[in-house]
Protein backbone atom coordinates (compact mmCIF):
# COMPACT_ATOMS: atom_id res chain seq x y z
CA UNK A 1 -169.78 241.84 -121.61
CA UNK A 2 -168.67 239.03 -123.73
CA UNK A 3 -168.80 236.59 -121.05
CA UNK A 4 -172.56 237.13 -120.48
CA UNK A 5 -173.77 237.96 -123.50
CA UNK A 6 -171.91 235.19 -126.08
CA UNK A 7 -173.04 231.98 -123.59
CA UNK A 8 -176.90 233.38 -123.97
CA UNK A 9 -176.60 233.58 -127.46
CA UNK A 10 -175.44 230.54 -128.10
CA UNK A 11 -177.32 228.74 -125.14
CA UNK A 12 -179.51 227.07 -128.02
CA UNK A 13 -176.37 225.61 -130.19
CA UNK A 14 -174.60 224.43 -126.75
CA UNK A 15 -177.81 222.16 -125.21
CA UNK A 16 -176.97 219.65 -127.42
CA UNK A 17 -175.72 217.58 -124.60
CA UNK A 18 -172.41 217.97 -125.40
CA UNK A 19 -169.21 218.99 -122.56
CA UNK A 20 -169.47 222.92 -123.69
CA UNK A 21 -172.56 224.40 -121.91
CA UNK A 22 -173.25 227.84 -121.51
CA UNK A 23 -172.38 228.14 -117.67
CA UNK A 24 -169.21 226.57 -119.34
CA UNK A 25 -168.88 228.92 -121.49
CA UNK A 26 -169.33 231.76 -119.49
CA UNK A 27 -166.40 230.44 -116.96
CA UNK A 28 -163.71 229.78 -119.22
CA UNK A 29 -164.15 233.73 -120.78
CA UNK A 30 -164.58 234.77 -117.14
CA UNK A 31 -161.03 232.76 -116.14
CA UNK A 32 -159.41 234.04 -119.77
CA UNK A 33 -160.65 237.42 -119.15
CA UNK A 34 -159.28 238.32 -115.44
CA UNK A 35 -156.27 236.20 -115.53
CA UNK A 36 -155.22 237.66 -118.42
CA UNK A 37 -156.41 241.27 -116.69
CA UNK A 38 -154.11 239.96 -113.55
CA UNK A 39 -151.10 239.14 -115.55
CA UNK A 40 -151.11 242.46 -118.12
CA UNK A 41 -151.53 244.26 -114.13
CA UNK A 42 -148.42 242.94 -112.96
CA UNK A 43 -146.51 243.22 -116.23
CA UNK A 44 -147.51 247.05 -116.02
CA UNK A 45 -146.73 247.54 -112.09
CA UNK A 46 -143.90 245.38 -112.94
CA UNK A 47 -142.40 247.98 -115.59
CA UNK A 48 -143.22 251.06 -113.66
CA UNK A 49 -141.52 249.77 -110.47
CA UNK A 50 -138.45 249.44 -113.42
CA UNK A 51 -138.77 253.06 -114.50
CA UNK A 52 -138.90 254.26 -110.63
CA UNK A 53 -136.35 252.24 -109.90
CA UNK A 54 -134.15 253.67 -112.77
CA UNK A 55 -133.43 250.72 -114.54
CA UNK A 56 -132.90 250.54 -118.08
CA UNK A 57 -133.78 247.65 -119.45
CA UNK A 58 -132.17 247.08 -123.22
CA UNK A 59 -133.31 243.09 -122.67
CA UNK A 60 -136.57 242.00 -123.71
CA UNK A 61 -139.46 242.36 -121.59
CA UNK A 62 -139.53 238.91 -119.66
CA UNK A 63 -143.21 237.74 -118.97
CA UNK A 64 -143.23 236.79 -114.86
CA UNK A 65 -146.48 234.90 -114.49
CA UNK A 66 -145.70 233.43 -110.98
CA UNK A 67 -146.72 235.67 -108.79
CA UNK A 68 -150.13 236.53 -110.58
CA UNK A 69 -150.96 232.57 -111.10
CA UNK A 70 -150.28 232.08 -107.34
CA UNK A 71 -152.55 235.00 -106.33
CA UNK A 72 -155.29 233.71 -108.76
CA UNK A 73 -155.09 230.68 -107.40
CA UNK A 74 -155.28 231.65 -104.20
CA UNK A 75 -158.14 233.45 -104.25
CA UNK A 76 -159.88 231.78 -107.04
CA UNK A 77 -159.54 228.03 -105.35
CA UNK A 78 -158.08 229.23 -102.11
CA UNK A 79 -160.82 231.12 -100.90
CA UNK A 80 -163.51 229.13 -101.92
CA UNK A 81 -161.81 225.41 -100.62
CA UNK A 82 -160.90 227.14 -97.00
CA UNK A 83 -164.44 228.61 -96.65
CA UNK A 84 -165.79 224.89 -97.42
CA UNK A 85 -166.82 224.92 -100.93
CA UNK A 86 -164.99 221.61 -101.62
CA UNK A 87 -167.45 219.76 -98.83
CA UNK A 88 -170.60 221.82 -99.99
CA UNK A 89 -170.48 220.57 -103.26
CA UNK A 90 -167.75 218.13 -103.78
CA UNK A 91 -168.12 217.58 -107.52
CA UNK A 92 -169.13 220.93 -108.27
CA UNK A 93 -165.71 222.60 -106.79
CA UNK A 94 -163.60 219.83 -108.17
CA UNK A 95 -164.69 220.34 -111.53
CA UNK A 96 -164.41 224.16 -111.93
CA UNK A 97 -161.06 223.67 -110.17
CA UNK A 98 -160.11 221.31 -112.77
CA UNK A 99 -161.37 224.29 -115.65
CA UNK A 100 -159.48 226.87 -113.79
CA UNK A 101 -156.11 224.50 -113.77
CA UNK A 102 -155.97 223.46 -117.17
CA UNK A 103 -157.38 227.27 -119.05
CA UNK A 104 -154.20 228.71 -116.97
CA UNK A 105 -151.51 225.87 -117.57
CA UNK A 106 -153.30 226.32 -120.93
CA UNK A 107 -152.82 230.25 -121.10
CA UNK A 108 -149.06 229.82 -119.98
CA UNK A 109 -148.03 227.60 -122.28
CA UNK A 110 -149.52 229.47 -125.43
CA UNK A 111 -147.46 232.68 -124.14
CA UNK A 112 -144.64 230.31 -123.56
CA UNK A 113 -144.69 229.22 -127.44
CA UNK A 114 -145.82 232.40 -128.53
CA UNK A 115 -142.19 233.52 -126.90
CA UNK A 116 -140.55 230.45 -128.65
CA UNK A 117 -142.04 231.79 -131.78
CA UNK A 118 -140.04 235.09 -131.25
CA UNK A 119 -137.32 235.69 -133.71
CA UNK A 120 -135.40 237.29 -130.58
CA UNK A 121 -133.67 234.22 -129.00
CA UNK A 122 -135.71 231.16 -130.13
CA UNK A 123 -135.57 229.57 -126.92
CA UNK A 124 -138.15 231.25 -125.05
CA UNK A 125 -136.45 230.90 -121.59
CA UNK A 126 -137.97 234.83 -120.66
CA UNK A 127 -141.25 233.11 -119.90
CA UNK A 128 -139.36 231.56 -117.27
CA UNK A 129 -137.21 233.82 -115.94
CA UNK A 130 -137.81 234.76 -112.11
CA UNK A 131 -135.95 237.92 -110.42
């Protein structure tokens, strides 16, 4: 709802000219939105397949976001660039692929200093962390 309804409001205040347009807009809250959707998915899945497994896990939760950034990516970009997107409209593709690169390197590392920021280890290596 956000990501339609916030770029039309403020479709006026962004066509000044500047970088930040409403279509913009209204892709960066759509990549925030069901990235962030994808990754809280396979944190939950992740824990349940814990609990059926019968582990008990005293640790910290450890955030795994490389499995859900290579199936974003892979459908996000993948899809598009094999069905020929990229030759279609060169620019186009390359700069939404560009967007969707830098809000999720963008999304990782806040997560990574938000663990940093952690009073648990102060190191933050859980972001990292792979099975």
């Amino acid at each position: 709802m956000v990501a339609i309804y916030l770029p039309l409001r403020l479709e006026g205040v962004l066509a000044g000219g500047g970088w930040l347009t409403a279509q913009r807009l209204h892709t960066l809250i759509g990549i925030v939105v069901y990235f962030m959707a994808l990754l809280l998915i396979y944190q939950a899945a992740d824990f349940m397949a814990g609990i059926v497994a019968g582990e008990v896990r005293r640790q910290r939760r450890q955030i795994k976001w490389a499995v859900p950034v290579f199936w974003y990516f892979a459908i996000v970009l993948g899809i598009p660039f094999l069905n020929g997107a990229r030759g279609k409209n060169r620019d186009g593709f390359g700069e939404y692929a560009t967007l969707v690169i830098t809000v999720i390197v963008g999304i990782i590392l806040l997560l990574w200093l938000a663990s940093l920021a952690d009073a648990g280890t102060g190191r933050g290596e859980e972001l990292f962390m792979r099975r």
